[in-house]
Every structure is written in structure tokens, then in C-alpha cells.
Protein backbone atom coordinates (compact mmCIF):
# COMPACT_ATOMS: atom_id res chain seq x y z
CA UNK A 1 0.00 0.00 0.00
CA UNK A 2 1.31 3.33 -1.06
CA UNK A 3 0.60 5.99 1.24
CA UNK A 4 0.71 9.69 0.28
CA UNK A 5 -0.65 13.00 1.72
CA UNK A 6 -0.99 14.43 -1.34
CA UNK A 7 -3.39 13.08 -4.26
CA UNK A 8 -1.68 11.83 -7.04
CA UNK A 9 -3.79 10.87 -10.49
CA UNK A 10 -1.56 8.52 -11.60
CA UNK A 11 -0.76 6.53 -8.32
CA UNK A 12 -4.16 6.17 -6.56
CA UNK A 13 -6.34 3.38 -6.85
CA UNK A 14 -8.32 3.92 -3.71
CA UNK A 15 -7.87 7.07 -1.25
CA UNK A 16 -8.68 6.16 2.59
CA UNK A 17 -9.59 9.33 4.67
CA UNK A 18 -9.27 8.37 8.32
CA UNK A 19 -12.48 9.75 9.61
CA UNK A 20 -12.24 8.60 13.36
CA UNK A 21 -10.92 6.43 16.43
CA UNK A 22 -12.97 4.45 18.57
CA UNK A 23 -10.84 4.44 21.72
CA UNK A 24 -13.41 2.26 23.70
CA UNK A 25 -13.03 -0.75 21.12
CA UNK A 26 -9.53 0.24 19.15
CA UNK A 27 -10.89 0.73 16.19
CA UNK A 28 -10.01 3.07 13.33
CA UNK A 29 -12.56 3.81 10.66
CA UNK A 30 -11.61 5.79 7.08
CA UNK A 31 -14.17 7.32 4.33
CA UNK A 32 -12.77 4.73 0.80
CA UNK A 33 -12.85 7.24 -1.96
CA UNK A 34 -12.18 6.44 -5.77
CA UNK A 35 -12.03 8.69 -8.57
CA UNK A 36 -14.13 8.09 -11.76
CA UNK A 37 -13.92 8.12 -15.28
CA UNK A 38 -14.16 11.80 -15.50
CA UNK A 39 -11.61 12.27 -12.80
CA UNK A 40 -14.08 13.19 -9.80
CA UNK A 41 -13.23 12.04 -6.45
CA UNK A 42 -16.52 10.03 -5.35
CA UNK A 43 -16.84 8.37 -1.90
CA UNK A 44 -16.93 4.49 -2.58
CA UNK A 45 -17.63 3.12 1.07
CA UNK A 46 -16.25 2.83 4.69
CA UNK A 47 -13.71 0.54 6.40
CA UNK A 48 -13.06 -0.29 10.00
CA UNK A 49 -9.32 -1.42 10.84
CA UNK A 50 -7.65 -2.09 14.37
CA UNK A 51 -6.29 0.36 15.85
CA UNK A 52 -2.75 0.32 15.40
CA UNK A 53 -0.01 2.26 17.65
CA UNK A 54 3.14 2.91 16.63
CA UNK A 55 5.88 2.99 19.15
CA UNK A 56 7.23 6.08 19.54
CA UNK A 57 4.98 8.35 17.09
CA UNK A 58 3.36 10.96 20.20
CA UNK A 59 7.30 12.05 20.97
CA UNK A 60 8.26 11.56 16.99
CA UNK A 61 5.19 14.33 16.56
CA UNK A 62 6.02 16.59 19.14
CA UNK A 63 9.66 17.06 18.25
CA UNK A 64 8.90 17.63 14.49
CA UNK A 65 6.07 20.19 15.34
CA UNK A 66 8.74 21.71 18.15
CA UNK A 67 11.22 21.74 15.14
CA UNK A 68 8.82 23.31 12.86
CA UNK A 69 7.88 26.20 15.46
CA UNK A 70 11.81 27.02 15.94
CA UNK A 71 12.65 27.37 12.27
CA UNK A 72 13.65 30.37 10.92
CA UNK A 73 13.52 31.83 8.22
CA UNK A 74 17.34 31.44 7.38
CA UNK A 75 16.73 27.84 7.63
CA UNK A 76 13.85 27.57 5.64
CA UNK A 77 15.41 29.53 2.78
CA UNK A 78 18.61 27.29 3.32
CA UNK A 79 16.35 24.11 2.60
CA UNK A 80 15.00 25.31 -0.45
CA UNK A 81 18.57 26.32 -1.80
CA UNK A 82 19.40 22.74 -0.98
CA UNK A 83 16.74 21.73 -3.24
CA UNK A 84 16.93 23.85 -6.26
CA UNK A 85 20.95 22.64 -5.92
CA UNK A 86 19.35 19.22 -6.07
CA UNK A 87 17.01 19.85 -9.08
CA UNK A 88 19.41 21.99 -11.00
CA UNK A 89 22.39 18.82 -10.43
CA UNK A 90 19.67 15.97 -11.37
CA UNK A 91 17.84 17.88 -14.35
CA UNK A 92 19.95 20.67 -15.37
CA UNK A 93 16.91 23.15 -16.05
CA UNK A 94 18.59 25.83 -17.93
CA UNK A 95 15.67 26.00 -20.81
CA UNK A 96 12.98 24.67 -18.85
CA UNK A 97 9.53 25.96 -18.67
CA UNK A 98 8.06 27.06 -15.87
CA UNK A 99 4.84 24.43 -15.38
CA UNK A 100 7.57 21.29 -15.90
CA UNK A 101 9.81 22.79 -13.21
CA UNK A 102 6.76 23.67 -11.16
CA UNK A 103 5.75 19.94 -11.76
CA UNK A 104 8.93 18.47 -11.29
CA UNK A 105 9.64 20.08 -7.57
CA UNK A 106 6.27 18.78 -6.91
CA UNK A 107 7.04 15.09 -8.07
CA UNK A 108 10.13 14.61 -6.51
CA UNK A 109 9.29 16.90 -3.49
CA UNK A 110 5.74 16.23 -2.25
CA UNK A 111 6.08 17.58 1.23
CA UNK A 112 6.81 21.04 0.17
CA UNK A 113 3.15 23.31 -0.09
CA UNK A 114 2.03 25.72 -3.14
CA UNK A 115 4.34 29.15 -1.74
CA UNK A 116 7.19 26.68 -0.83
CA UNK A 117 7.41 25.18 -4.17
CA UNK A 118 7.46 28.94 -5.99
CA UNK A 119 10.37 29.88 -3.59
CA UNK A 120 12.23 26.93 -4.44
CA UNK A 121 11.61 27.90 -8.17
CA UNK A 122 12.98 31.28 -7.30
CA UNK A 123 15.60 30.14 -5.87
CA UNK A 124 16.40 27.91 -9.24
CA UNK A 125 16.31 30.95 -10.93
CA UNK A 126 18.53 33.36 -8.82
CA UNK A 127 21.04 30.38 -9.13
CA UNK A 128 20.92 30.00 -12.68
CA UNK A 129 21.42 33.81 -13.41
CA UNK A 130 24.42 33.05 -11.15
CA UNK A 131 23.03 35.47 -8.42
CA UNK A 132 24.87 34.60 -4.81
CA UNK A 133 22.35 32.88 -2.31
CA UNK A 134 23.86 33.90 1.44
CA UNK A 135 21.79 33.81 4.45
CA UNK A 136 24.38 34.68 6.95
CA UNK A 137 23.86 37.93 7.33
CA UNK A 138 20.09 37.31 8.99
């Protein structure tokens, strides 16, 4: 089972949307959705599953959301340089258009939202014009 956050046309069969958690008997129960031949995303049925804890996961959450809170915005600009560096080494990009770069940093980075994704592309093209990307300074 591939499990993704984000939508995806051409990997998704079936989309489960956990709905809720019945502590009392450990259950889990998720909304089944399937697209249809026009490429609407219709609600198929329900499914109950056992509730399943994973060791760990309440501190795992709380230091990612702690980490998230004490970002800055150095940091965050310093990840998305890290990525155009990435996309610019695996693809090149020098004469690519906007909506396949857009695409591609959407592909290959999933977790990163809409306004992340056009300051990554920024970021492409400040380094492609050869434009010095230094965050020391803040």
C-alpha cells in the first residue's frame, strides 16, 4: 500500500480518509474514496481497521512540530537552496519551462506546499542567473 498525503492521479487506486478512532473498542474507521472516469473524487464506502499504535509516534510528533515552530527563516530559505541545488544537479533546467519545473519540484518533493514550491523555483532561478544565495547575514 502506497501511502501519500498528497493526491496523485496517476498513483491512486483507492484514497482512505481516516475519519475517526474508537478508543473504547480500538478501532479506526476511514471514508474509501475512488475517482471516476471523469476524474471526480466520489466516496466508494467505509472501512473499519484495528487500531494500530506505533511505538514512539506521540514524541516523533512533538519534536517535528517543536522543530517546525523554531525554524527560521534562514533555515527555511537554506532548505530550499538545498533543493533547487538538487534539481538543478539531477535535471539541469537551464531551458525549462516554468509548469515542468513547477511539476517536477512537486514530483520529486511532495512535502513542500504551493508558496514553498514557488520559492524553491525562485531560488532555481537566482542560481541560474548566477546570483549569490547567502543567508548569513540574517
Amino acid at each position: 500500500m502506497f501511502c501519500s498525503p498528497i493526491i496523485e492521479e496517476h498513483v491512486e487506486h483507492f484514497i482512505l480518509r481516516a475519519l475517526d478512532i474508537e478508543f473504547e473498542q480500538q478501532l479506526n474507521r476511514a471514508v474509501v474514496y475512488k475517482r471516476d472516469e471523469i476524474g471526480m473524487i466520489l466516496p466508494y464506502g467505509y472501512v473499519v481497521l484495528p487500531r494500530h499504535e506505533v511505538e514512539g509516534y506521540e514524541e516523533k510528533k512533538a519534536e517535528f512540530r517543536e522543530s517546525v515552530q523554531k525554524r527560521t527563516i534562514k533555515g527555511r530559505f537554506a532548505e530550499y537552496d538545498e533543493v533547487a541545488d538538487t534539481m538543478i544537479e539531477k535535471f539541469g533546467l537551464k531551458d525549462m519551462k516554468k509548469r515542468t519545473l513547477k511539476s517536477l519540484i512537486q514530483r520529486f518533493f511532495p512535502r513542500f506546499v504551493e508558496e514553498e514550491v514557488k520559492e524553491i523555483m525562485t531560488s532555481i532561478e537566482l542560481k541560474l542567473e548566477g546570483v549569490p544565495l547567502d543567508y548569513k547575514s540574517y
